[in-house]
C-alpha atoms as a PDB file:
ATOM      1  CA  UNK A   1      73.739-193.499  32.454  1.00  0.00           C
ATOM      2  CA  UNK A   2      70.767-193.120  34.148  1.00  0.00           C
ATOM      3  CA  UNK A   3      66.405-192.798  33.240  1.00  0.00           C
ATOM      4  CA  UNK A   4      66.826-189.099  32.560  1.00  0.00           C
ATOM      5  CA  UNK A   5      68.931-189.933  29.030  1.00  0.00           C
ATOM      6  CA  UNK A   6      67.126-193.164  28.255  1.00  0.00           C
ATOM      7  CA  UNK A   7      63.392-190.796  27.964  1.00  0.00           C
ATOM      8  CA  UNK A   8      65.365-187.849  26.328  1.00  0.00           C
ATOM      9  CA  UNK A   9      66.590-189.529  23.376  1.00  0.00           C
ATOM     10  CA  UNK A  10      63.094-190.688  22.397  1.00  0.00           C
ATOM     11  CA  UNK A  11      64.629-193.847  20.940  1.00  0.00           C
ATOM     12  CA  UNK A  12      62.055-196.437  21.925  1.00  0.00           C
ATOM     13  CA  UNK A  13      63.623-199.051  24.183  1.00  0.00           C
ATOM     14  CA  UNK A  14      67.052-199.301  24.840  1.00  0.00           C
ATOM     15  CA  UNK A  15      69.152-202.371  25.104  1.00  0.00           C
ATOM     16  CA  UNK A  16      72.473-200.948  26.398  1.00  0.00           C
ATOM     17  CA  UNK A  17      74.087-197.845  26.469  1.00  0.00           C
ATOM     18  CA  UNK A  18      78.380-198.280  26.078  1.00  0.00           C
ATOM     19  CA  UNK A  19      81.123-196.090  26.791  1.00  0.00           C
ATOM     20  CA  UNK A  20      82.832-195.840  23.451  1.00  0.00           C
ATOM     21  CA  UNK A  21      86.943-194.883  23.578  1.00  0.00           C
ATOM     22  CA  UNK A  22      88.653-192.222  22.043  1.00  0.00           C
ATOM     23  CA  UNK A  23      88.198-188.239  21.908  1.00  0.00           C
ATOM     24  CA  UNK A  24      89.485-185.849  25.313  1.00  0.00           C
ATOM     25  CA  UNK A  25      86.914-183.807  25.133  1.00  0.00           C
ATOM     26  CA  UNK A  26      83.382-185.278  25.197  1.00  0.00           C
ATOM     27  CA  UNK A  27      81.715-188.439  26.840  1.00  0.00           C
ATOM     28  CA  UNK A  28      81.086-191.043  23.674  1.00  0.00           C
ATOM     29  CA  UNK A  29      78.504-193.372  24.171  1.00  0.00           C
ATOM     30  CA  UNK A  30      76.961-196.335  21.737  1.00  0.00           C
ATOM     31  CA  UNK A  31      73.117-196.661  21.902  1.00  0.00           C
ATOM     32  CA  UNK A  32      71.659-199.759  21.164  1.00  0.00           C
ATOM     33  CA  UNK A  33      68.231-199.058  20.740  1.00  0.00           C
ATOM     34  CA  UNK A  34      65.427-201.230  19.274  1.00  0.00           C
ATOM     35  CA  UNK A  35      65.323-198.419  16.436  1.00  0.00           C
ATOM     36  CA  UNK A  36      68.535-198.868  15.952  1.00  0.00           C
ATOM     37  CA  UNK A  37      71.892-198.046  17.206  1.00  0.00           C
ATOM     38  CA  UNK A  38      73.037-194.231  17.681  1.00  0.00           C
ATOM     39  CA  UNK A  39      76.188-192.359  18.585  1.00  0.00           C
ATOM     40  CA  UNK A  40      75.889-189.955  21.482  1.00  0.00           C
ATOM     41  CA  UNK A  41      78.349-187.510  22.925  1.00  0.00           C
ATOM     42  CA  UNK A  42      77.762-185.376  26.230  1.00  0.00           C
ATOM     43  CA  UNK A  43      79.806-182.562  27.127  1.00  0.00           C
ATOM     44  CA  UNK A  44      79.605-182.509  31.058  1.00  0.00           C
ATOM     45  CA  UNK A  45      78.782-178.762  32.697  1.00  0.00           C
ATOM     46  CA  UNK A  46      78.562-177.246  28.749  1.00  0.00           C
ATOM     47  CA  UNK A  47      75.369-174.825  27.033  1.00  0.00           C
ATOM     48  CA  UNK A  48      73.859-176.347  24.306  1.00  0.00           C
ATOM     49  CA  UNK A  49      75.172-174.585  21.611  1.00  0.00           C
ATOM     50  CA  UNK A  50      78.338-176.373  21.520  1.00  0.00           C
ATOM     51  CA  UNK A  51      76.922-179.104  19.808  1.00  0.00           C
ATOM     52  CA  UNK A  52      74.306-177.143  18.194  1.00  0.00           C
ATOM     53  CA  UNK A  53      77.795-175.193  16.463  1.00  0.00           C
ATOM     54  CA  UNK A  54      78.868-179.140  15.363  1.00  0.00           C
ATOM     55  CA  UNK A  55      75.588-180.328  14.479  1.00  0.00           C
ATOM     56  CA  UNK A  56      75.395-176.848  12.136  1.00  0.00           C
ATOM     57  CA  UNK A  57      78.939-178.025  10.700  1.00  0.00           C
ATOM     58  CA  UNK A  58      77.599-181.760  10.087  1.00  0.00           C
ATOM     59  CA  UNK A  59      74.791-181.037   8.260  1.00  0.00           C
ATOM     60  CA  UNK A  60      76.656-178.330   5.488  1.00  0.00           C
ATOM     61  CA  UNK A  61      79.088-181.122   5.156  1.00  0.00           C
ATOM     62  CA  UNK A  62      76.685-184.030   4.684  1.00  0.00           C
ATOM     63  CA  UNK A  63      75.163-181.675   1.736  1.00  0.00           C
ATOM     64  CA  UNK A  64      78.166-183.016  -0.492  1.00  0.00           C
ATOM     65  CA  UNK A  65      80.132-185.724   1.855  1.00  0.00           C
ATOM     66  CA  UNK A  66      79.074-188.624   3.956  1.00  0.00           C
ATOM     67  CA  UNK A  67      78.491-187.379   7.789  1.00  0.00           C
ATOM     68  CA  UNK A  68      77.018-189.293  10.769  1.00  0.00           C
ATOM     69  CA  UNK A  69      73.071-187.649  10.654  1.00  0.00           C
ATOM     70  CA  UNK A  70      72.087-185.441  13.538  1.00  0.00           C
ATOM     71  CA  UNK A  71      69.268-186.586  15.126  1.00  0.00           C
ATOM     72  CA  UNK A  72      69.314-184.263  18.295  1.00  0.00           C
ATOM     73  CA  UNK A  73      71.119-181.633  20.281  1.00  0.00           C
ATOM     74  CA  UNK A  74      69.996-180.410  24.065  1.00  0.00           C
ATOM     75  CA  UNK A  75      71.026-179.617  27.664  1.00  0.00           C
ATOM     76  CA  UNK A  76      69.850-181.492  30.366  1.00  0.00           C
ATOM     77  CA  UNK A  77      71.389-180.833  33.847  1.00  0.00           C
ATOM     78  CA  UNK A  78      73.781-178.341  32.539  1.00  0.00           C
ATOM     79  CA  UNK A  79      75.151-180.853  30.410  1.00  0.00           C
ATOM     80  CA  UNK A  80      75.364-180.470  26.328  1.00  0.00           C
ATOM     81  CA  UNK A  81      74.534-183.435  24.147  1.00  0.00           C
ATOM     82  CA  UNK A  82      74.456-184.716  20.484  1.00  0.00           C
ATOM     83  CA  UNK A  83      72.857-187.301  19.465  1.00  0.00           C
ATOM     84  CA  UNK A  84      73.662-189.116  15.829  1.00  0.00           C
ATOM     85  CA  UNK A  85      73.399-191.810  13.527  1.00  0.00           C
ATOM     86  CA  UNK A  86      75.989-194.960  14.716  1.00  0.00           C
ATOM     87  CA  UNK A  87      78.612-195.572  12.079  1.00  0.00           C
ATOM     88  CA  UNK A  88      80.330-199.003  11.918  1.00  0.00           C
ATOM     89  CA  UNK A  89      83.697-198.911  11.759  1.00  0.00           C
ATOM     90  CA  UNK A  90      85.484-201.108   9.065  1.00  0.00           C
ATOM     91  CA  UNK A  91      88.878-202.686   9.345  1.00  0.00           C
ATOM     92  CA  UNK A  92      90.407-200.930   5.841  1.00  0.00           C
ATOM     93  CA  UNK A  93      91.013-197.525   4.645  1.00  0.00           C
ATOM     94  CA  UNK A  94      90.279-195.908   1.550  1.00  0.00           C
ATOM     95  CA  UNK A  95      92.714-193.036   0.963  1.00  0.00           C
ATOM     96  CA  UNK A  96      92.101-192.321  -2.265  1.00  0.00           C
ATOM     97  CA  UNK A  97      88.338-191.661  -1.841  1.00  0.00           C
ATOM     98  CA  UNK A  98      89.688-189.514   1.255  1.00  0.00           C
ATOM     99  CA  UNK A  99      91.512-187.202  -1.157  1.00  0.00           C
ATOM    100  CA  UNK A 100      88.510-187.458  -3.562  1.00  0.00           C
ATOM    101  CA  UNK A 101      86.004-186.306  -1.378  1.00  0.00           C
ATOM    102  CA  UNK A 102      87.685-183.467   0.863  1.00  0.00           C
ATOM    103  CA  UNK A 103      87.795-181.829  -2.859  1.00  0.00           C
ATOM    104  CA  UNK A 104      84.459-182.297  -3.018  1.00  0.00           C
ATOM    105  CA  UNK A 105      84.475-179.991   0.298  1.00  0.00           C
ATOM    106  CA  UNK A 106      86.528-177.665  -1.082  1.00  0.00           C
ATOM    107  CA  UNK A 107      84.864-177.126  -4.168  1.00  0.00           C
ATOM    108  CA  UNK A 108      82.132-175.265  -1.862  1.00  0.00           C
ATOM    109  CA  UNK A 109      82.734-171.990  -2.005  1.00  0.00           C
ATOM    110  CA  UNK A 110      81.728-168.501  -0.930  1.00  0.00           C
ATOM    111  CA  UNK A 111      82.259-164.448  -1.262  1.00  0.00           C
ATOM    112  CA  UNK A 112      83.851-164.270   1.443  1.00  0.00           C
ATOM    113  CA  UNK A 113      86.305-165.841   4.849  1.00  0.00           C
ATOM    114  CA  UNK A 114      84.282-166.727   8.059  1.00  0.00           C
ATOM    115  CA  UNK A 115      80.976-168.297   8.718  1.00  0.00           C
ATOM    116  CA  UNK A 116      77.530-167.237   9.535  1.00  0.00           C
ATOM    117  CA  UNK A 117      77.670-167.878  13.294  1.00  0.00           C
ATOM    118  CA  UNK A 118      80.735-168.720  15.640  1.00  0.00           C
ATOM    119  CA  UNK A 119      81.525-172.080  16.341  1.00  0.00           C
ATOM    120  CA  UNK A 120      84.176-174.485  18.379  1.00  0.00           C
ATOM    121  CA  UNK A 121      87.303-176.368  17.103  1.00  0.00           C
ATOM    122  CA  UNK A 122      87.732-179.231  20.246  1.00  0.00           C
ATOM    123  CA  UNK A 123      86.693-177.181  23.440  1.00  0.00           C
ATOM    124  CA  UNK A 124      88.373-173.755  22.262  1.00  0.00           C
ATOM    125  CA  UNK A 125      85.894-170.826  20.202  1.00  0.00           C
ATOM    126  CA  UNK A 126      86.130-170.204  16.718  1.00  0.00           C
ATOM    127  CA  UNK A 127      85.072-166.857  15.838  1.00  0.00           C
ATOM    128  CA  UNK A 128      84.336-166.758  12.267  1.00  0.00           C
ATOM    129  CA  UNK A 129      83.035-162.778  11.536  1.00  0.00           C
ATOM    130  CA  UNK A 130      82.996-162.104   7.747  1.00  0.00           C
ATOM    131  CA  UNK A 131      85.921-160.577   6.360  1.00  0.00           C
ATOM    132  CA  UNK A 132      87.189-160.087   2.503  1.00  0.00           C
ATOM    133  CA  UNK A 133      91.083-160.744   3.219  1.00  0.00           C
ATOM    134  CA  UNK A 134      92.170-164.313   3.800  1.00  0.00           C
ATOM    135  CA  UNK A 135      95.355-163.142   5.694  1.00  0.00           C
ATOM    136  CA  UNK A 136      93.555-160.493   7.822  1.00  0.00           C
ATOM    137  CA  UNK A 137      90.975-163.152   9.025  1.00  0.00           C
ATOM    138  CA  UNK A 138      93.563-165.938   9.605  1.00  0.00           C
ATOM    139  CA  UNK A 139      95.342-163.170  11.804  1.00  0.00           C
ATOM    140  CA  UNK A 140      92.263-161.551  13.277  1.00  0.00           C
ATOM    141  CA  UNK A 141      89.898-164.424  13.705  1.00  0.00           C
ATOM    142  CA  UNK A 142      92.249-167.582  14.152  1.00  0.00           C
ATOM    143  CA  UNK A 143      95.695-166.046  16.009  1.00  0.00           C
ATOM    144  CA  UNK A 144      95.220-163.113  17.722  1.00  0.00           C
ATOM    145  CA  UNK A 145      92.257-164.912  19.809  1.00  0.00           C
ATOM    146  CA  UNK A 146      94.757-167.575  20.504  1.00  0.00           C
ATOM    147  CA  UNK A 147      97.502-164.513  21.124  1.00  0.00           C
ATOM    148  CA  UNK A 148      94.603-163.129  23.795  1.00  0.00           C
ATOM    149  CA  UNK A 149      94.381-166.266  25.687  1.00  0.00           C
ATOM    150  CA  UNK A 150      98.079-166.390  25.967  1.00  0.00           C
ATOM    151  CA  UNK A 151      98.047-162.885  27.359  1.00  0.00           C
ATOM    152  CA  UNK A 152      95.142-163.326  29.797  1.00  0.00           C
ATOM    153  CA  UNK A 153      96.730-166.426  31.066  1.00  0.00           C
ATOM    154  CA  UNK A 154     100.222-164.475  32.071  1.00  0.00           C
ATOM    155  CA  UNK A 155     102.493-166.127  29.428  1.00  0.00           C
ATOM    156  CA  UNK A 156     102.666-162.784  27.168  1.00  0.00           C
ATOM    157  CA  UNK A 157     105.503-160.721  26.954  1.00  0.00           C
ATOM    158  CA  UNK A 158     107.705-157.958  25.115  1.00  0.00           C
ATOM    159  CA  UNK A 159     109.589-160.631  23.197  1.00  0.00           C
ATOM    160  CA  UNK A 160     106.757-162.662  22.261  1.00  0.00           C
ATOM    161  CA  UNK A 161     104.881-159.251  21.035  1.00  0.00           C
ATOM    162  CA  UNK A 162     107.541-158.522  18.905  1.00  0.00           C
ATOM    163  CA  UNK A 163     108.307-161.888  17.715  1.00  0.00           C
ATOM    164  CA  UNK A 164     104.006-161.811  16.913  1.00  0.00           C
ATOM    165  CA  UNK A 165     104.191-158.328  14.870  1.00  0.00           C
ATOM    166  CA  UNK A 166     107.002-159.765  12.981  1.00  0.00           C
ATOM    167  CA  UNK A 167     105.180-163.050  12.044  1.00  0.00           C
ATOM    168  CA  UNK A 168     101.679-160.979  11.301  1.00  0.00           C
ATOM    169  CA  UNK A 169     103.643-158.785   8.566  1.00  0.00           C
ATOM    170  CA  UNK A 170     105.349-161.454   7.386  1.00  0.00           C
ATOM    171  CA  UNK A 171     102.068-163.401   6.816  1.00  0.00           C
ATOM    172  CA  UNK A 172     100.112-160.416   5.028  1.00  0.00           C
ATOM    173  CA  UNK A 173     103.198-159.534   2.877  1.00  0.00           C
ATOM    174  CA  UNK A 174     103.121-163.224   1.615  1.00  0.00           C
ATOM    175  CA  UNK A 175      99.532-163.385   0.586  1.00  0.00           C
ATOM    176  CA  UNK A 176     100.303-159.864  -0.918  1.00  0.00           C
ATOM    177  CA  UNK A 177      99.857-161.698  -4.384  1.00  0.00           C
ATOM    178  CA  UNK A 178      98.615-164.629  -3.712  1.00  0.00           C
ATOM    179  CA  UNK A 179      94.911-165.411  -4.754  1.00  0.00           C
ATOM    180  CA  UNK A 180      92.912-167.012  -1.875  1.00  0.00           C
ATOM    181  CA  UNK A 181      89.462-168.651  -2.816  1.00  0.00           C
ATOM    182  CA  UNK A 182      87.220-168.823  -0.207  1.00  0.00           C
ATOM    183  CA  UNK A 183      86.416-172.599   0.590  1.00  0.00           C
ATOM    184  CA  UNK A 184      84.528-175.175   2.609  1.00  0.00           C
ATOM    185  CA  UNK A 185      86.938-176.829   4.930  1.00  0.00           C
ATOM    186  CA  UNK A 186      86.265-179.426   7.745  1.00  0.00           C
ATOM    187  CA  UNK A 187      88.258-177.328  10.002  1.00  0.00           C
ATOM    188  CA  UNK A 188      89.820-179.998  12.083  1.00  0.00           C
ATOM    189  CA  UNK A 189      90.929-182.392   9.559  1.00  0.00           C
ATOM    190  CA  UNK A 190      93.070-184.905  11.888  1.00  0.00           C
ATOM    191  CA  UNK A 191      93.247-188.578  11.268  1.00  0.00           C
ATOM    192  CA  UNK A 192      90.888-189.428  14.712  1.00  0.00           C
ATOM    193  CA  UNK A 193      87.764-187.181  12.813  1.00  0.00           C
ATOM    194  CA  UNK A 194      87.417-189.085   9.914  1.00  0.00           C
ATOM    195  CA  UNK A 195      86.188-193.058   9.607  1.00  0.00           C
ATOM    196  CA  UNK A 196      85.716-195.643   7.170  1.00  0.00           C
ATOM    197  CA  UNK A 197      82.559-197.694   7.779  1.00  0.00           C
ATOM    198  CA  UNK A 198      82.210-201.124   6.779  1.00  0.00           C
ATOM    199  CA  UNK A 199      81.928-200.863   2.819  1.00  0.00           C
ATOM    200  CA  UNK A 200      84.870-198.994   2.924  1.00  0.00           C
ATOM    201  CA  UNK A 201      83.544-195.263   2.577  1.00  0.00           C
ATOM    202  CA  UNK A 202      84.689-192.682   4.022  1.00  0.00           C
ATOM    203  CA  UNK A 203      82.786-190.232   6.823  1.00  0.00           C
ATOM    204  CA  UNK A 204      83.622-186.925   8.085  1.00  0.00           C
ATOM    205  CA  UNK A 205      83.224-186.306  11.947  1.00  0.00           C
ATOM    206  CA  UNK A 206      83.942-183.525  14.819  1.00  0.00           C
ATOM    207  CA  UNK A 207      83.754-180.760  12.182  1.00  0.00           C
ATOM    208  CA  UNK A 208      84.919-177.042  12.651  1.00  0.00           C
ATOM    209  CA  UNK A 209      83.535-175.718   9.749  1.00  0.00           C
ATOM    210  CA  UNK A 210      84.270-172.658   7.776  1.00  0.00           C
ATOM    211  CA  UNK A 211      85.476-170.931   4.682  1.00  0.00           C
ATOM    212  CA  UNK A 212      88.999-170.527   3.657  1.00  0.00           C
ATOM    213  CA  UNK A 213      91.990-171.233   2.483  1.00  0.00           C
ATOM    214  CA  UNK A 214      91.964-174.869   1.185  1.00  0.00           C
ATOM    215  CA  UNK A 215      95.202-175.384   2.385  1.00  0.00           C
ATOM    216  CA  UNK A 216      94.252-174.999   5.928  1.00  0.00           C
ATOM    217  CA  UNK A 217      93.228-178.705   5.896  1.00  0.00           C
ATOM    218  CA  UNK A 218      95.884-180.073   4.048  1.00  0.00           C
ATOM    219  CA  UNK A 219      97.838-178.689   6.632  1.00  0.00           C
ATOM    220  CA  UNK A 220      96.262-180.048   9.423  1.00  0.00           C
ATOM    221  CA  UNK A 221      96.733-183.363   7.888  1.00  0.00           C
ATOM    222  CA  UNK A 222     100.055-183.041   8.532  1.00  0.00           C
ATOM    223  CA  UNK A 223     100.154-182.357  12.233  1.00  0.00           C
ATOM    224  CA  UNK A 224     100.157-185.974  13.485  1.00  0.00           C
ATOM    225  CA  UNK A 225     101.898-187.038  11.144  1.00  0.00           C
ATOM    226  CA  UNK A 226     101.000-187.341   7.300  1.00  0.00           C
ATOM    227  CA  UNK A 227      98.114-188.801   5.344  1.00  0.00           C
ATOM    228  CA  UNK A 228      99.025-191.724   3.121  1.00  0.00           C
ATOM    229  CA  UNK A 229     100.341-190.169  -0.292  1.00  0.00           C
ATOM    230  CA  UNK A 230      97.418-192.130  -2.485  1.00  0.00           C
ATOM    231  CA  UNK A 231      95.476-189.213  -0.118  1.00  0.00           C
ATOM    232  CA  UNK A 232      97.247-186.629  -1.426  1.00  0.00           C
ATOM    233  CA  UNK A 233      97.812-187.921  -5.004  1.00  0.00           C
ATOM    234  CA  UNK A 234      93.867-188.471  -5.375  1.00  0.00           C
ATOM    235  CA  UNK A 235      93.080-184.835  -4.160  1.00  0.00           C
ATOM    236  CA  UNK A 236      95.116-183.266  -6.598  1.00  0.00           C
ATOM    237  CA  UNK A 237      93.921-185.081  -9.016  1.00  0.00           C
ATOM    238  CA  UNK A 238      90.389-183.932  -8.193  1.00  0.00           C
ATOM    239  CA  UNK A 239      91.096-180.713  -7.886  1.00  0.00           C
ATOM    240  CA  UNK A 240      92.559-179.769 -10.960  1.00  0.00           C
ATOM    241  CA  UNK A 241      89.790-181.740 -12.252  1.00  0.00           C
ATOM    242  CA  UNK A 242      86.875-179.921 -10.721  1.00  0.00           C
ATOM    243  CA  UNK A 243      88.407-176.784 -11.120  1.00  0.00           C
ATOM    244  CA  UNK A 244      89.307-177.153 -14.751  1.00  0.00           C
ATOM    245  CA  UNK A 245      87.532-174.756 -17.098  1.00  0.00           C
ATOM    246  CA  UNK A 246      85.331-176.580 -19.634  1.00  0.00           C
ATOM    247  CA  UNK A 247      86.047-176.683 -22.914  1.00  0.00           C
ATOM    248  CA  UNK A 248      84.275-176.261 -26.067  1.00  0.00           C
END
C-alpha cells in the first residue's frame, strides 16, 4: 500500500500494513500503527457509501452488541474504504453467549419492515423501503430484486415466472396468520461475520442490517452448515426470557 493510505488514515506512524485472509469481496488489511492496531477494508473501483451503508449497520449494532468501532469511511482514487478498531482473534468459541446476544439484537424492534436508507448484503443492494407486511417486503424488497437481476441477465423465463407466482402466493398465504414482529437482525448472519476475541466474547462483523423477521437469521445460520446447538439452545432460552411478560 502506498503514502496516499498511510496520510489518510491519520493514524500517526505506521509500522506495517498486512494483507489479512479471508472475505471475496473486499481488500482486508491489519494496521499496525503506533496508536494502535486497526482493521481496514478497501473496496477497489467502489463509491463511498458502501461502507458508509456497513459502518451505519455497525454502529446500531454496537448500541446493544460488541462490534469492531468505526473510525472512518472515504474514497480515495475511486476506491471505498473502512477503517475500524483491530479485533484479536481468540482460539475458542463461545456459543452460548452467541445465542445470548443475537437475542439481544432481536429484542430491537420497530413499527415497521425495512430500514431508513438502502444498504448492501456482500457486493449485491439491499433495498429496505418501509413497508407494514413482513411477507410483502420479503417478496418486494428481498426476491423480486433478486428475480430482476435474473431477468436482466437473460436467465428468466415462462417456467421460472410461473414457478415465481406460485412460490409468492404460497409465501403470503402462509404468513396469512402468522404474527411477524419487526426486529433488528444482522442480516448476514454466516459463521465467517462473527469472531471471538481473545477473552472469549463474541463480535458481530460485515453487517446487513435491517428489521424483520427474526427468523431470517436463524436461517442464515443454517446455510453453511449449522451453528453448534448450545447456539441455538442459549437463544431460546433468551428469548422467551426477554420476551416474557412481567409479573406481578
Amino acid at each position: 500500500m502506498d503514502t496516499k493510505w498511510k496520510e489518510l488514515l491519520e493514524v500517526g506512524e505506521i509500522h506495517a500494513i498486512k494483507p489479512v485472509a479471508g472475505g471475496d469481496i473486499n481488500d482486508n488489511y491489519q494496521v499496525i500503527a503506533e496508536t494502535g492496531e486497526y482493521f481496514l477494508k478497501v473496496q477497489p473501483e467502489t463509491d463511498a457509501d458502501f461502507f458508509e451503508a456497513e459502518a451505519m449497520g455497525l454502529e446500531k449494532l454496537n448500541k446493544v452488541v460488541n462490534t469492531p468501532t468505526v473510525l472512518k469511511t472515504g474514497e480515495t482514487d475511486s476506491d471505498a474504504f473502512l477503517l475500524m478498531t483491530y479485533v484479536e482473534p481468540g482460539n475458542r468459541s463461545n456459543p452460548a453467549e452467541l445465542g445470548e446476544q443475537l437475542a439481544q439484537i432481536h429484542r430491537q424492534t420497530a413499527d415497521a419492515f425495512g430500514l431508513e436508507e438502502d444498504n448492501y448484503i456482500g457486493s449485491l443492494p439491499q433495498y429496505n423501503g418501509w413497508k407494514a407486511d413482513w411477507a410483502e417486503f420479503y417478496i418486494e424488497n428481498r426476491l423480486q430484486p433478486q428475480i430482476d437481476f435474473t431477468i436482466q441477465n437473460g436467465y428468466w423465463n415462462a417456467n421460472r415466472e410461473t414457478q415465481w407466482q406460485r412460490l409468492a402466493e404460497q409465501i403470503r398465504k402462509t404468513y396469512t396468520n402468522i404474527e411477524v414482529e419487526p426486529s433488528l437482525l444482522h442480516g448476514d448472519l454466516w459463521g465467517g461475520n462473527v469472531l471471538f476475541n481473545r477473552e472469549n466474547k463474541v463480535t458481530f462483523i460485515d453487517p446487513a442490517v435491517y428489521y424483520g423477521d427474526r427468523e431470517v437469521d436463524i436461517a442464515m445460520t443454517k446455510l453453511f452448515g449449522s451453528f453448534d446447538d448450545a447456539f441455538y439452545e442459549a437463544y431460546q432460552k433468551t428469548i422467551r426470557f426477554v420476551m416474557m411478560p412481567m409479573s406481578g
